[in-house]
Protein backbone atom coordinates (compact mmCIF):
# COMPACT_ATOMS: atom_id res chain seq x y z
CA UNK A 1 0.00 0.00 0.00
CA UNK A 2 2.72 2.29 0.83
CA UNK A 3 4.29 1.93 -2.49
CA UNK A 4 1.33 2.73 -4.28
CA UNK A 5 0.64 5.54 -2.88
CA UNK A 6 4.54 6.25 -3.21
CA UNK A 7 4.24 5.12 -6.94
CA UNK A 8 1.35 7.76 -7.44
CA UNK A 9 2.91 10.54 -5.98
CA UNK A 10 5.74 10.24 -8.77
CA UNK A 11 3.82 9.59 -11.18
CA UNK A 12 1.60 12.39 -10.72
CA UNK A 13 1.19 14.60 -13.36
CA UNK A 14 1.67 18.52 -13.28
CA UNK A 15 -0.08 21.26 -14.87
CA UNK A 16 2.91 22.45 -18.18
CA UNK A 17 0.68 25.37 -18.90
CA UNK A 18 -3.17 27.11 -19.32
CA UNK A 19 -6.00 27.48 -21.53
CA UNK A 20 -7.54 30.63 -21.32
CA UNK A 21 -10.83 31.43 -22.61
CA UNK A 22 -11.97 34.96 -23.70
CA UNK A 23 -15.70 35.14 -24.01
CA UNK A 24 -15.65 38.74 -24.30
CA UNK A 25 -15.28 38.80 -28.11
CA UNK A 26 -19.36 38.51 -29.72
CA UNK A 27 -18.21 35.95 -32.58
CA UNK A 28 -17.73 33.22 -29.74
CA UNK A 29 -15.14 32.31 -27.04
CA UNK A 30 -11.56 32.18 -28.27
CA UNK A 31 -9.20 29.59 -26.83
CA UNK A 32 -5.57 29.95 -26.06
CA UNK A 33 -2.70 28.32 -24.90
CA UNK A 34 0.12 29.33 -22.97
CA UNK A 35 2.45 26.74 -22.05
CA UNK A 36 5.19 27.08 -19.50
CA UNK A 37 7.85 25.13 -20.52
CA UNK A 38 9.13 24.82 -24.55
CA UNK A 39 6.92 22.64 -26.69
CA UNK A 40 10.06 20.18 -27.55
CA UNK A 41 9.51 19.53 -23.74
CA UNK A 42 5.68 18.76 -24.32
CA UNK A 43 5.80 16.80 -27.44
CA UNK A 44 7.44 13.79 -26.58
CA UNK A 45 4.81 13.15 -23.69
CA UNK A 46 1.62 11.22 -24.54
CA UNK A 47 -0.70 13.19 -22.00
CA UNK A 48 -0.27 16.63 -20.47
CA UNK A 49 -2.56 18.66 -17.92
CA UNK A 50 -3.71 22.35 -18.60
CA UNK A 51 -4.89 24.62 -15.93
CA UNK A 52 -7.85 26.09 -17.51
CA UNK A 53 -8.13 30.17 -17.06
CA UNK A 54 -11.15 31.97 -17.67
CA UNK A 55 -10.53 35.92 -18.68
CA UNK A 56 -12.10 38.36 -20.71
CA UNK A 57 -9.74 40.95 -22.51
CA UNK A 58 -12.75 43.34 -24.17
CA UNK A 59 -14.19 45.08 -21.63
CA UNK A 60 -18.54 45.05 -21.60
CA UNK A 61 -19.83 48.38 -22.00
């Protein structure tokens, strides 16, 4: 038991950058991504984990 939970601990996967969503723009939310480490990092991995951020850029008037 204690190496599982040793094992997961590892292997636990962290957040390599955010997806922000604008929904400020009238044509329809706009995604983007901003990683935080280089994408030759990121492409050799099978699965990664985004932190998702939700901001609007144009203001509502």
């Amino acid at each position: 038991m204690i190496g599982f939970v040793v094992s997961s601990i590892i292997r636990r996967k962290h957040p390599v950058g955010f997806l922000r969503i604008d929904k400020s723009d009238p044509d329809g939310p706009y995604l983007f991504l901003e990683l935080k480490k280089s994408v030759n990092e990121i492409i050799a991995q099978r699965t990664i984990l985004l932190e998702v951020k939700r901001e609007d850029f144009i203001p509502h008037k």
